[in-house]
N, C-alpha and C. Protein backbone atom coordinates (compact mmCIF):
# COMPACT_ATOMS: atom_id res chain seq x y z
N UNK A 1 -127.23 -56.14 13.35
CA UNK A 1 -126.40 -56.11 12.16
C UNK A 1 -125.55 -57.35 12.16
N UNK A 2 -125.93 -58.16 10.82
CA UNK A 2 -124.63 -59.11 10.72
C UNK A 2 -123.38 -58.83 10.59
N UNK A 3 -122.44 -59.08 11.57
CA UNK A 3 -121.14 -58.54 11.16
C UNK A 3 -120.56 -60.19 10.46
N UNK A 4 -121.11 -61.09 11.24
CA UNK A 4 -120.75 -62.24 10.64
C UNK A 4 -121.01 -62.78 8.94
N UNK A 5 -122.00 -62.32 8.43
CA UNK A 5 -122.57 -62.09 7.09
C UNK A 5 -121.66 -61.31 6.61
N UNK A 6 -121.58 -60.09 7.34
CA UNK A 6 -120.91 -59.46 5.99
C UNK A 6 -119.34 -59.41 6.13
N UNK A 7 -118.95 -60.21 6.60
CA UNK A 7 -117.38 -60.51 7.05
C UNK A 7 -117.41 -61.70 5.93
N UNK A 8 -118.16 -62.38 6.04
CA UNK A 8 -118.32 -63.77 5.22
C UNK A 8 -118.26 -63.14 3.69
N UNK A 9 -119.37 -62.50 3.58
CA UNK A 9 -119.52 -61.86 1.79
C UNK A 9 -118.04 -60.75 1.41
N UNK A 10 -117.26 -60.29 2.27
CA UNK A 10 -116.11 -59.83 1.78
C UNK A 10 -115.43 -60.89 1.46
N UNK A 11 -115.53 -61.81 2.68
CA UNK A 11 -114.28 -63.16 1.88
C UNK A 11 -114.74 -63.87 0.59
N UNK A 12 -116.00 -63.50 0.52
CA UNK A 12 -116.58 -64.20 -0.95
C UNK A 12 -115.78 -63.47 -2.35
N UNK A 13 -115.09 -62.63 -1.94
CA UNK A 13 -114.52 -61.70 -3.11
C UNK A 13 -113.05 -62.39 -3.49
N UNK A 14 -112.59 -62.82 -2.20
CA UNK A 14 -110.96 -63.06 -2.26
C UNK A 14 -110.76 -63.68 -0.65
N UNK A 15 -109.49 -64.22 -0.66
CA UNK A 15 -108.61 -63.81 0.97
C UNK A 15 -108.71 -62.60 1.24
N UNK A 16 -108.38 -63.08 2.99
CA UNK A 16 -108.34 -61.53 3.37
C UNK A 16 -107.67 -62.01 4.56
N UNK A 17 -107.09 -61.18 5.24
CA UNK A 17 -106.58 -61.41 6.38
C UNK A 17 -107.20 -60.37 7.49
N UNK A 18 -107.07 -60.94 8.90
CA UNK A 18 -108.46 -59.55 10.05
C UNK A 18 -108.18 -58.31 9.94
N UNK A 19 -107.08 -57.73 9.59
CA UNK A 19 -107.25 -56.31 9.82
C UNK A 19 -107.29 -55.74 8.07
N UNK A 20 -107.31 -56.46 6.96
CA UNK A 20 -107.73 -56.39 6.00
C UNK A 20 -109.32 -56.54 5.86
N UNK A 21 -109.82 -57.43 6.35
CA UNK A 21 -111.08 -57.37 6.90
C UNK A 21 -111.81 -56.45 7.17
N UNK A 22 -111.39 -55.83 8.13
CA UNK A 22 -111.66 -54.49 8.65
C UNK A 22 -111.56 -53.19 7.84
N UNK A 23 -110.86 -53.03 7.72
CA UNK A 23 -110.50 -51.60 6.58
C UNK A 23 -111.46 -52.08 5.45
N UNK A 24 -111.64 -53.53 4.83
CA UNK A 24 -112.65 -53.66 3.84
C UNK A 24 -114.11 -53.03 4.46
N UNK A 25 -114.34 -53.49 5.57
CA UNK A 25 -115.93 -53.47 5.90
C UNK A 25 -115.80 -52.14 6.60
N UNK A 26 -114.76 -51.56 6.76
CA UNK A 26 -115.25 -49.78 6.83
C UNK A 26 -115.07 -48.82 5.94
N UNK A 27 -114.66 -49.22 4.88
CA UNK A 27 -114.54 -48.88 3.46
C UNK A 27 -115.74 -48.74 2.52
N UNK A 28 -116.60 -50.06 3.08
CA UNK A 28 -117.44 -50.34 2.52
C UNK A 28 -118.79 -50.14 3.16
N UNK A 29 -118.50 -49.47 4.51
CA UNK A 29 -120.18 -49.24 5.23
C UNK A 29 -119.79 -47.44 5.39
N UNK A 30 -118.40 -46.71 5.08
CA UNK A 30 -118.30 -45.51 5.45
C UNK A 30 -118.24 -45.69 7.02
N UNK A 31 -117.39 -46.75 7.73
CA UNK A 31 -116.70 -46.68 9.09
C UNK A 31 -118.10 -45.93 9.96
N UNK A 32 -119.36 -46.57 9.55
CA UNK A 32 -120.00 -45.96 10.80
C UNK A 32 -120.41 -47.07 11.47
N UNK A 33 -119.78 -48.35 11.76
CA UNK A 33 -120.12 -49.62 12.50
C UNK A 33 -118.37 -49.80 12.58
N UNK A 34 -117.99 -49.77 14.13
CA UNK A 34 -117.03 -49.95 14.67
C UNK A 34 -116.64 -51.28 15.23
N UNK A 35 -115.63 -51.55 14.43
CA UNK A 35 -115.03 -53.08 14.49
C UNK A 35 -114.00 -53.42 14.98
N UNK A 36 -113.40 -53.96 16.13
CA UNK A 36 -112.38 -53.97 16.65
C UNK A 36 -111.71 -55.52 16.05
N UNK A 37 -110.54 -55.60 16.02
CA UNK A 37 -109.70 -57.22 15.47
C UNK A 37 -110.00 -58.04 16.27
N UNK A 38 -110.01 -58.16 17.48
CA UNK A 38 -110.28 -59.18 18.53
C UNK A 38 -111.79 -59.50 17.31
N UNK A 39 -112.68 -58.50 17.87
CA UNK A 39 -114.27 -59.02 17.17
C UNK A 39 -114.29 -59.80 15.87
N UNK A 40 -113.50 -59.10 14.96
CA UNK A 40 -112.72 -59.78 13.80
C UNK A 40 -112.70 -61.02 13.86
N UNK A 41 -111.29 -61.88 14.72
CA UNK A 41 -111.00 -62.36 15.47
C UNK A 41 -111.43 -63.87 15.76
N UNK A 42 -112.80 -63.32 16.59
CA UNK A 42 -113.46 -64.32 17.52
C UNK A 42 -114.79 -65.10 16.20
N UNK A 43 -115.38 -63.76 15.15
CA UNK A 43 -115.96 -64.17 14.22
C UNK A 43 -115.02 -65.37 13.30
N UNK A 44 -114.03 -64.59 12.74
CA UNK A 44 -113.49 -65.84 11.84
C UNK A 44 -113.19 -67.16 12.51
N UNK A 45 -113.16 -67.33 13.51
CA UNK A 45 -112.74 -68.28 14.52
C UNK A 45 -114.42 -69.08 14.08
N UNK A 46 -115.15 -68.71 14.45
CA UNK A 46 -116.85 -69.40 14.51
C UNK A 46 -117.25 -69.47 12.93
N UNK A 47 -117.22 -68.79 12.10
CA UNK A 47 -117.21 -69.16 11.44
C UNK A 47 -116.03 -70.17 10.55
N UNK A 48 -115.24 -71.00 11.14
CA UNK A 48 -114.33 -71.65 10.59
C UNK A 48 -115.19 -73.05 11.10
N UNK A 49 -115.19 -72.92 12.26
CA UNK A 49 -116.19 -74.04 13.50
C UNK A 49 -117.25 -74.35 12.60
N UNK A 50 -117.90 -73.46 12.16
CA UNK A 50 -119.24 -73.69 11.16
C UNK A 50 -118.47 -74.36 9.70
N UNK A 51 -117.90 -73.86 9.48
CA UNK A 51 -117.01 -74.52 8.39
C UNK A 51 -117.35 -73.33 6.84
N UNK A 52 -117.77 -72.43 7.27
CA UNK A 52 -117.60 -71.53 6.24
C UNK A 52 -116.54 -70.64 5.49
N UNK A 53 -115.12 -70.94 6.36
CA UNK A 53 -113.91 -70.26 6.16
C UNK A 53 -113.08 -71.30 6.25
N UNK A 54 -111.62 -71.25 6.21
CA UNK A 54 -110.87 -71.98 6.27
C UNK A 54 -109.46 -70.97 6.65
N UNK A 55 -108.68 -71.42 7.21
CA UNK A 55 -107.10 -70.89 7.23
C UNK A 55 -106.27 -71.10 6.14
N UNK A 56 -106.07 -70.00 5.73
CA UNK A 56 -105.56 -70.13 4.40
C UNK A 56 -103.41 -70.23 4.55
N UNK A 57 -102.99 -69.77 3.61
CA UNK A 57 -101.24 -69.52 4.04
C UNK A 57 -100.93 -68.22 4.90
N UNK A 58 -99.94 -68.66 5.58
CA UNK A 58 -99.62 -67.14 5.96
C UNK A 58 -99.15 -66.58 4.79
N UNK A 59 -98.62 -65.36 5.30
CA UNK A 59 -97.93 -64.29 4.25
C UNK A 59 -96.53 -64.11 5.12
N UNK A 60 -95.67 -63.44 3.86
CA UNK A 60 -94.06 -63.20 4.67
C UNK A 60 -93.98 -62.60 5.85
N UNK A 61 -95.17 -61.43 6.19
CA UNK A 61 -95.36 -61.31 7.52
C UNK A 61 -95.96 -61.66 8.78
N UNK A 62 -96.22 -63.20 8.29
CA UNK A 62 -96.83 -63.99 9.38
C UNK A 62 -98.48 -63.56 9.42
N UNK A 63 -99.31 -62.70 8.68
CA UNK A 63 -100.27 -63.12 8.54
C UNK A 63 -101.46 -63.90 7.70
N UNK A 64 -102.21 -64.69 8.91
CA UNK A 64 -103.25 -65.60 8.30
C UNK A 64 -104.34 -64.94 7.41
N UNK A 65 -104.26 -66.00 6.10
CA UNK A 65 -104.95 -65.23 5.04
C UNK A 65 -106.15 -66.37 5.20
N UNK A 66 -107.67 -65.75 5.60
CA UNK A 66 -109.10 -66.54 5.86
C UNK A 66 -109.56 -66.52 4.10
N UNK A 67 -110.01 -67.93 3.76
CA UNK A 67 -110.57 -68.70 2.61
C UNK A 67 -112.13 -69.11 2.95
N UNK A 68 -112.61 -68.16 1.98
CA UNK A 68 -114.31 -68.91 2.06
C UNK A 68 -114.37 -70.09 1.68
N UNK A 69 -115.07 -71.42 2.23
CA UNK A 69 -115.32 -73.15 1.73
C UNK A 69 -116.62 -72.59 0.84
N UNK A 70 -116.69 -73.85 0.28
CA UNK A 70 -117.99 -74.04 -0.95
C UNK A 70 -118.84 -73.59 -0.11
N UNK A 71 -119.52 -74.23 1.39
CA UNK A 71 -120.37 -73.90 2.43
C UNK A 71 -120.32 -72.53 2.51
N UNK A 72 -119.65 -71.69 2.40
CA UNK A 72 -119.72 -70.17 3.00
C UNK A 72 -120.07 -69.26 1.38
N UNK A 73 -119.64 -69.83 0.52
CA UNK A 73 -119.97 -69.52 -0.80
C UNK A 73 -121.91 -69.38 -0.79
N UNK A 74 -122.22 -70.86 -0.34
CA UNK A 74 -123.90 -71.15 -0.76
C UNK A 74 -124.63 -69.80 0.34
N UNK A 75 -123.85 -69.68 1.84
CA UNK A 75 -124.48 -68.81 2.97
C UNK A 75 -124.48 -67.82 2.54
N UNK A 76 -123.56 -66.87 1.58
CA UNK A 76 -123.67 -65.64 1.51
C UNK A 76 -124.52 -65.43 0.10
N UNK A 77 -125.07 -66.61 -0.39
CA UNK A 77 -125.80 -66.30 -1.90
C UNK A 77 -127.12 -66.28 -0.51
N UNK A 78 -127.82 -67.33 0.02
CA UNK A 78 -128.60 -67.07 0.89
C UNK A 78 -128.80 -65.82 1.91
N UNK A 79 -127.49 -65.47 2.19
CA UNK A 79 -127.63 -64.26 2.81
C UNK A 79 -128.79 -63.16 2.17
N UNK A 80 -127.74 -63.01 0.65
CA UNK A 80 -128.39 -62.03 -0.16
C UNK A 80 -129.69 -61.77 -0.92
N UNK A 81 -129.75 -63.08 -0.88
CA UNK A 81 -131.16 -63.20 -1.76
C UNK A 81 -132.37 -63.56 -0.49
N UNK A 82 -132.04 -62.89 0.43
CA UNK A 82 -133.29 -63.19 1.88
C UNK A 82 -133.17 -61.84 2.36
N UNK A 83 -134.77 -61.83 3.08
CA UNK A 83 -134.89 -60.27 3.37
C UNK A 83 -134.52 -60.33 4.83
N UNK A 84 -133.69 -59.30 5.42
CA UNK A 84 -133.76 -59.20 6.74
C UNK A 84 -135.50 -59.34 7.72
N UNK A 85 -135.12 -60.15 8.62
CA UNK A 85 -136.10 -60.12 9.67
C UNK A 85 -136.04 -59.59 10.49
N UNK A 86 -137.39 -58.80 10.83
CA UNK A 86 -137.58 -57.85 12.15
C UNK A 86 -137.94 -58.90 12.72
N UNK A 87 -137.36 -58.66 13.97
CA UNK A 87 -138.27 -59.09 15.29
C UNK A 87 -139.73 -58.52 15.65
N UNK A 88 -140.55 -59.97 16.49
CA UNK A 88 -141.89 -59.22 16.70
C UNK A 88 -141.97 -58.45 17.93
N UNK A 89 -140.82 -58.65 18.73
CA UNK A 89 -140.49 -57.63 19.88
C UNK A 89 -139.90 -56.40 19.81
N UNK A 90 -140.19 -55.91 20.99
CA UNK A 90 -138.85 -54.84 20.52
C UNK A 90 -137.84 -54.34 21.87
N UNK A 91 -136.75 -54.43 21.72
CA UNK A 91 -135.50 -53.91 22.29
C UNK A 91 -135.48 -52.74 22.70
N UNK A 92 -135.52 -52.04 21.80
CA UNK A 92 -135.76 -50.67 21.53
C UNK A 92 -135.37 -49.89 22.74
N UNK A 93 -134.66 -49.57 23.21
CA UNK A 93 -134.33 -48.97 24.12
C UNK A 93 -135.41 -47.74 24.58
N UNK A 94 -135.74 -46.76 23.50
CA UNK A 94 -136.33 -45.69 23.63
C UNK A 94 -137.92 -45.90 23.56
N UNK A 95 -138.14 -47.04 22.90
CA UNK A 95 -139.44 -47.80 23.13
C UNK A 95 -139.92 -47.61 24.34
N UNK A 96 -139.08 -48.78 24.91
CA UNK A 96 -139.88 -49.06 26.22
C UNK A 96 -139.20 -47.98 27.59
N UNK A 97 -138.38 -47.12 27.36
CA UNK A 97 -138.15 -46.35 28.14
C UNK A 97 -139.68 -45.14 28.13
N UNK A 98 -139.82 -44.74 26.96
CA UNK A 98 -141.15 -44.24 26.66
C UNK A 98 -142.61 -44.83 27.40
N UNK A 99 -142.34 -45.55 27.13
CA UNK A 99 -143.45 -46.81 27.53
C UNK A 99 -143.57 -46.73 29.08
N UNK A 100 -142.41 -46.80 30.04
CA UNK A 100 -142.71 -46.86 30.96
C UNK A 100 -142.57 -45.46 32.13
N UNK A 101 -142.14 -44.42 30.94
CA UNK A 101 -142.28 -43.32 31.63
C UNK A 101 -144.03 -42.72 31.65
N UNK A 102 -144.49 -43.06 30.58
CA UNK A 102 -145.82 -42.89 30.63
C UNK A 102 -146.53 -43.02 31.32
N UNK A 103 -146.19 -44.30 31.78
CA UNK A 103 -147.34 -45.23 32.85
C UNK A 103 -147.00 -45.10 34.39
N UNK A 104 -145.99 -43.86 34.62
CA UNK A 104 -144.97 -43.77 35.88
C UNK A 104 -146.03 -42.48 35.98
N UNK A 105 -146.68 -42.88 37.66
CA UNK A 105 -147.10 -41.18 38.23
C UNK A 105 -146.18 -40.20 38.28
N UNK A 106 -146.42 -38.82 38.06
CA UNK A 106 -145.78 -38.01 38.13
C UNK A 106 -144.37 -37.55 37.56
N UNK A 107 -144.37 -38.40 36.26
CA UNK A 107 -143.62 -38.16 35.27
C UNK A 107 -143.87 -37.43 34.23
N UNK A 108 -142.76 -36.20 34.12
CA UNK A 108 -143.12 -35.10 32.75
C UNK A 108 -142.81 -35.74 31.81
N UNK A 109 -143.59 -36.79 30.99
CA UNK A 109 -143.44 -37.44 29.57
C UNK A 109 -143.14 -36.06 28.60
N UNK A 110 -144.11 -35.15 28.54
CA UNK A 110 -143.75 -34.35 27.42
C UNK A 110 -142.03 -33.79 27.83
N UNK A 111 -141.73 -33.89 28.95
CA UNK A 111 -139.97 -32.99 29.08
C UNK A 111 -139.03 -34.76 28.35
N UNK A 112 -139.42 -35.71 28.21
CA UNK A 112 -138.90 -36.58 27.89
C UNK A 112 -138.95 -36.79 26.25
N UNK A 113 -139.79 -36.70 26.10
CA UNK A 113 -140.41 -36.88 24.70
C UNK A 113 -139.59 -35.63 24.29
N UNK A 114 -139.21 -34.54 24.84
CA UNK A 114 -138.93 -33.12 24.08
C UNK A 114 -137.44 -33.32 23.95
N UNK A 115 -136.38 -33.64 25.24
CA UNK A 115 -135.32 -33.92 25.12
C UNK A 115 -134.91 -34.88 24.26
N UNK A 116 -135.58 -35.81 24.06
CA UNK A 116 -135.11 -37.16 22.87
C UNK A 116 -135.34 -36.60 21.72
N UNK A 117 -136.54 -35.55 21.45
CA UNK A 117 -136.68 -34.69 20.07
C UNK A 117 -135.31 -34.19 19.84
N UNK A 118 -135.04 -33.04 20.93
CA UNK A 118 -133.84 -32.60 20.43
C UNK A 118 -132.28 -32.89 20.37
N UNK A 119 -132.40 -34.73 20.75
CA UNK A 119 -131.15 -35.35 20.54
C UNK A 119 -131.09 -35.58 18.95
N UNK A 120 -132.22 -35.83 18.60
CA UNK A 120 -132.74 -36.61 16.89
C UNK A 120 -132.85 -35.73 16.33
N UNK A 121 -133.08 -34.77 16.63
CA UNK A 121 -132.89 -33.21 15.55
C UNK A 121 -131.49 -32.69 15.12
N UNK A 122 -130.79 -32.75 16.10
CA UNK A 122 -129.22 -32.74 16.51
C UNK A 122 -128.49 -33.48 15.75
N UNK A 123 -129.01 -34.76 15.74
CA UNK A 123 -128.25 -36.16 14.97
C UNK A 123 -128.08 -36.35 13.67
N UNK A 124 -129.96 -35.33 13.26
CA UNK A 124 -130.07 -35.80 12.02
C UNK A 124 -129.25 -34.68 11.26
N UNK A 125 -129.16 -33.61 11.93
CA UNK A 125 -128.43 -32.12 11.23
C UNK A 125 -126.71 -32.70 11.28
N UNK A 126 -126.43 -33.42 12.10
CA UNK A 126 -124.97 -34.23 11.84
C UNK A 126 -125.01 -35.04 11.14
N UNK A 127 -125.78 -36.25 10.56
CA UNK A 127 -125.80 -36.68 9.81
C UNK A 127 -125.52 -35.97 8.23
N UNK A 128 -126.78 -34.93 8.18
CA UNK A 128 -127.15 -34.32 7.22
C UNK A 128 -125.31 -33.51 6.58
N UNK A 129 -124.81 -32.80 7.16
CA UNK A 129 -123.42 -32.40 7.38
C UNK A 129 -122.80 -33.75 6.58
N UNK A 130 -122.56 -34.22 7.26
CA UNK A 130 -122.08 -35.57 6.80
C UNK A 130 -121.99 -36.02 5.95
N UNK A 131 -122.93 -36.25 4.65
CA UNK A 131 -123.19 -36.13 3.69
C UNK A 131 -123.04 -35.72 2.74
N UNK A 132 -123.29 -34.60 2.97
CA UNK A 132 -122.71 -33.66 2.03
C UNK A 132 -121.19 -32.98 2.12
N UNK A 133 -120.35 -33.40 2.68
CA UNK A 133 -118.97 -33.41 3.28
C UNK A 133 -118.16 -34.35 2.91
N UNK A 134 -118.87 -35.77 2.89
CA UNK A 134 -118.50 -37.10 2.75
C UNK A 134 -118.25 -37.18 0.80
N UNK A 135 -117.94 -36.36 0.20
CA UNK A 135 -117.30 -36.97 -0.90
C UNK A 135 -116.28 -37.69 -1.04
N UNK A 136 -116.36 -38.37 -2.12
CA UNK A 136 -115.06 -39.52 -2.63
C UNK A 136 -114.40 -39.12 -3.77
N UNK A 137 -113.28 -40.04 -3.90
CA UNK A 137 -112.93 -39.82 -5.38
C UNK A 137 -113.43 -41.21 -5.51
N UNK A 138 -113.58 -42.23 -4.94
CA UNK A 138 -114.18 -43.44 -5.39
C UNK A 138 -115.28 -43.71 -5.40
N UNK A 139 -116.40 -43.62 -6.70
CA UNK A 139 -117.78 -43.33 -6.78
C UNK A 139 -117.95 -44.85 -5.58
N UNK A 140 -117.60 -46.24 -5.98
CA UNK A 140 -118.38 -47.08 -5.05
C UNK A 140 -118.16 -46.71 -4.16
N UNK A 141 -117.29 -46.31 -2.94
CA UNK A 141 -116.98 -46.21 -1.75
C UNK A 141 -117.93 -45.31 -1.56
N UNK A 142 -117.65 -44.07 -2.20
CA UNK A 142 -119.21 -42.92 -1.91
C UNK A 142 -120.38 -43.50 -1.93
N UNK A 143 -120.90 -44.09 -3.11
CA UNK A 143 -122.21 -45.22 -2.61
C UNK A 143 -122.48 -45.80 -1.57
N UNK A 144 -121.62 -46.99 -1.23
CA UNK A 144 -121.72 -47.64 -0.18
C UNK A 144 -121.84 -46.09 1.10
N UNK A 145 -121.17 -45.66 1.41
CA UNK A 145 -120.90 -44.93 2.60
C UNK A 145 -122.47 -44.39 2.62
N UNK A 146 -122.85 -43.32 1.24
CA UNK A 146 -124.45 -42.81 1.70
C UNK A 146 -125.25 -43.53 1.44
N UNK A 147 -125.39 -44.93 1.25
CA UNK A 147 -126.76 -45.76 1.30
C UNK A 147 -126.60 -45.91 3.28
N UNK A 148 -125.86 -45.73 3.66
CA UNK A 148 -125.85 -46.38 5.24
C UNK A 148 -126.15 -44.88 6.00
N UNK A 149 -125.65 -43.69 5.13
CA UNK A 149 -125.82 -42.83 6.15
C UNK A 149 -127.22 -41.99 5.64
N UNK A 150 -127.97 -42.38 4.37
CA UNK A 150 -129.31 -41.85 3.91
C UNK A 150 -129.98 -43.42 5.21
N UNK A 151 -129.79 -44.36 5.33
CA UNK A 151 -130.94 -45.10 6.42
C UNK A 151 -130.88 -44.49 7.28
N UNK A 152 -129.54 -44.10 8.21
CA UNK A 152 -129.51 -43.38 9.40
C UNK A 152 -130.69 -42.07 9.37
N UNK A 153 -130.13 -41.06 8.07
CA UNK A 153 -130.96 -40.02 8.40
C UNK A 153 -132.77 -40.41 8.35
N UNK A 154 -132.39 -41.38 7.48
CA UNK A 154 -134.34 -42.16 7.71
C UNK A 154 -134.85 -42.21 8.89
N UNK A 155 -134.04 -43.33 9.30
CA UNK A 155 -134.23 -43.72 10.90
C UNK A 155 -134.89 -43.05 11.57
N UNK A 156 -133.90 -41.66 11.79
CA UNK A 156 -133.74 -40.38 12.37
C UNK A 156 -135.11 -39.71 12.25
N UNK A 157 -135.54 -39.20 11.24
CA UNK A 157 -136.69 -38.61 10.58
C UNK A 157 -137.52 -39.38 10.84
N UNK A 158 -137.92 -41.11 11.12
CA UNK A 158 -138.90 -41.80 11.21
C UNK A 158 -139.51 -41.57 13.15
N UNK A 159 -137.76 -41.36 13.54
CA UNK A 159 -137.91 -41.54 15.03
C UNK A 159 -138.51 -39.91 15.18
N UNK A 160 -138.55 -39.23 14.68
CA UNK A 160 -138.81 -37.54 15.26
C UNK A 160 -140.25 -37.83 14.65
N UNK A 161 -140.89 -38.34 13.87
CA UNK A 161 -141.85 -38.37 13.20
C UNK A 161 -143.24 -39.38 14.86
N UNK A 162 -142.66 -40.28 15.12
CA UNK A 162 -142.54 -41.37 15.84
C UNK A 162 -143.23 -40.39 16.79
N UNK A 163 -141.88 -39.61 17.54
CA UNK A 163 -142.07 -38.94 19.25
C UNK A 163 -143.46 -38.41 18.66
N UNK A 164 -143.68 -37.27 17.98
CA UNK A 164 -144.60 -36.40 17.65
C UNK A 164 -146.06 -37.17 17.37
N UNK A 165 -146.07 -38.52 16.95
CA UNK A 165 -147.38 -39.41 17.09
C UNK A 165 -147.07 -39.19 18.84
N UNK A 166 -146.55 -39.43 19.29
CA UNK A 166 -146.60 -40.04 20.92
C UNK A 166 -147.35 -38.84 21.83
N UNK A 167 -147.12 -37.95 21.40
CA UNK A 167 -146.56 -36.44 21.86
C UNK A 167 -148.16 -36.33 21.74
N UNK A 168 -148.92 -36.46 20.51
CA UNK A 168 -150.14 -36.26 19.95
C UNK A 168 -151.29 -37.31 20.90
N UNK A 169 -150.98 -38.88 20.61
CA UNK A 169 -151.55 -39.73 21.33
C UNK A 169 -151.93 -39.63 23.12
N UNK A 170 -150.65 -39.35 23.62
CA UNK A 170 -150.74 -38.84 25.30
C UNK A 170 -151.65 -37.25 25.35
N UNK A 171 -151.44 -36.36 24.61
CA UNK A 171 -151.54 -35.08 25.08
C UNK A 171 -153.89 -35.59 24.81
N UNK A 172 -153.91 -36.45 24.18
CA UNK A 172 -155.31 -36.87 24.06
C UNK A 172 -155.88 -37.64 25.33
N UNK A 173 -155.34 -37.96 26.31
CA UNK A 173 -155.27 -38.78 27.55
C UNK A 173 -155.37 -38.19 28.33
N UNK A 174 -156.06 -38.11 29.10
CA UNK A 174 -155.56 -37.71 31.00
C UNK A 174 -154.65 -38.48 31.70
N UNK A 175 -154.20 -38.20 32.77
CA UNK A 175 -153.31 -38.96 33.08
C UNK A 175 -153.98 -40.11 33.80
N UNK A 176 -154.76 -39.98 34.41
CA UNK A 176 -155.35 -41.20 35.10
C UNK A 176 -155.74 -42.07 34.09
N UNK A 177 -155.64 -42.03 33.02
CA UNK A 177 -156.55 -43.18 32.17
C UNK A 177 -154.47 -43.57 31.04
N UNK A 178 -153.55 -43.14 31.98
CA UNK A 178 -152.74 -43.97 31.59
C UNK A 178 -151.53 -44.31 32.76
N UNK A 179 -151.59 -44.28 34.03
CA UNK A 179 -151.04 -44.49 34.98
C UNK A 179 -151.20 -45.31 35.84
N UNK A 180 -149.74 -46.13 35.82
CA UNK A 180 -150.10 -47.71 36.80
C UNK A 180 -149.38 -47.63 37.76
N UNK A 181 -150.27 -47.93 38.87
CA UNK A 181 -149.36 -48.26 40.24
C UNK A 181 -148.97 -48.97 40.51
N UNK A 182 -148.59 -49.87 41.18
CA UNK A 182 -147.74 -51.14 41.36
C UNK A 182 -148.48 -52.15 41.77
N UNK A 183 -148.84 -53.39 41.27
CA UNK A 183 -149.69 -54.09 41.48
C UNK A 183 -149.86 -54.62 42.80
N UNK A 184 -151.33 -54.68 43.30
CA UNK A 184 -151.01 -55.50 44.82
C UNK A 184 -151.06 -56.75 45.03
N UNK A 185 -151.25 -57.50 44.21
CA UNK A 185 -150.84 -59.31 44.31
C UNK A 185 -149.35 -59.16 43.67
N UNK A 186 -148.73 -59.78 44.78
CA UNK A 186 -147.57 -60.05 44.50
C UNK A 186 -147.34 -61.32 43.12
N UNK A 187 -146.51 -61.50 42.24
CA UNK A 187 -146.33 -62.75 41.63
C UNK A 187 -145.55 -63.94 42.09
N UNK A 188 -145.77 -65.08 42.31
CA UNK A 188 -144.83 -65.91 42.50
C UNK A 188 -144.12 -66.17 41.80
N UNK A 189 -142.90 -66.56 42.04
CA UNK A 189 -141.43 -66.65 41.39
C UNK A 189 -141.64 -67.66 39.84
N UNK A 190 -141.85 -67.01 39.11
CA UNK A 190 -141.66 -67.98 37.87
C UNK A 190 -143.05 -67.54 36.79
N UNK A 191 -144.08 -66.79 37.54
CA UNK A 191 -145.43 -67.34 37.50
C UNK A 191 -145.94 -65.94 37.20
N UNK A 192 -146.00 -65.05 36.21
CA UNK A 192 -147.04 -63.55 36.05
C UNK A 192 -147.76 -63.89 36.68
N UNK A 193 -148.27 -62.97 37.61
CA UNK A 193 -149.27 -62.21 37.98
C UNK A 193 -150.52 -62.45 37.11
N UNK A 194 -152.03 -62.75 37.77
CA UNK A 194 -153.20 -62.96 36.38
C UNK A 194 -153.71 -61.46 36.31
N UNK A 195 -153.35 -60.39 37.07
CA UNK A 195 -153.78 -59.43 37.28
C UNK A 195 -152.65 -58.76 35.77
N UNK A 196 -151.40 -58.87 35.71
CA UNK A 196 -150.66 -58.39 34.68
C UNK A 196 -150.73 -59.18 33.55
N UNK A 197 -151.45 -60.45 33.37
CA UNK A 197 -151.10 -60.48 32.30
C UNK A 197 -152.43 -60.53 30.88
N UNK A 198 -151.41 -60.63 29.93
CA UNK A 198 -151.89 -60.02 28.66
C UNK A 198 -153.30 -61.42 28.57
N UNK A 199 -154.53 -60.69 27.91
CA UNK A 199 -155.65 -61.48 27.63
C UNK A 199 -155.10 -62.19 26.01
């Protein structure tokens, strides 16, 4: 998530000062991306370096009011009009935790696969709550808040959808035809293994 983008496209509206900042961009995502002032902070700082902000006047109470430059004006029209990029890797925490419980002898994948079901079942029924709880009197603020928390419950539903391919794919396997032992050529330092690596 850009926090730097979208710190930038609030200042595209007006000044703002960091903890105005903040209350904007949890106002505006429904406070489910947690932003501390330091983080605040250290962003407007880099983006000033880049030259997309500027220090604007203080105010009677000594705080600095941040000014978008022409430069930070053109970044956040680019921002918007470009599609986010996935990576061709993946991070994924639950990915490759999956991944390598599989390929681990004597690992109950299905007790793994079942417990992560019923974290995401859990999540999505809090989410779901959420939602429908989460009224406004300010129709945009209500917008903004359930476009972020209808992706979550996506997510959610994509990931339970996800385990249950996995769940399906393994239970079609024996285990020997997906379990790796530890390779016996060692690799030298720098250098995969030709035995591990990808053709």
């Amino acid at each position: 998530m850009s926090v730097r983008m979208s710190l930038l496209a609030i200042l595209d509206q007006g000044p703002c000062y960091g903890y105005q900042l903040r209350a904007e961009f949890d106002r505006r995502t429904g406070s489910t991306w947690s932003l501390n002032v330091g983080q605040i902070s250290n962003t407007l700082e880099r983006l000033e370096r880049d030259g997309f902000v500027m220090r604007g006047d203080l105010d009677t109470e000594g705080r600095v009011y941040w000014e978008i430059t022409e430069d930070g004006h053109a970044e956040v029209a680019a921002w918007l009009s470009s599609p986010v990029e996935r990576g061709t890797g993946t991070r994924d925490e639950l990915a490759i935790k999956l991944a390598i419980a599989a390929t681990l002898p004597g690992v109950d994948v299905a007790a793994v696969i079942q417990a992560q079901r019923t974290a995401s079942l859990r999540q999505m029924q809090e989410l779901n709550r959420a939602k429908y709880a989460g009224s406004s009197a300010d129709v945009a603020e209500e917008l903004a808040w359930s476009l972020v928390v209808d992706s979550m419950i996506f997510a959610t539903e994509a990931e339970v959808r996800w385990l249950d391919h996995i769940e399906d794919r393994l239970r079609a396997r024996p285990r020997s035809d997906r379990e790796i032992g530890l390779a016996t050529e060692r690799p030298r330092r720098g250098r995969p293994s030709k035995s591990v690596m990808q053709p």
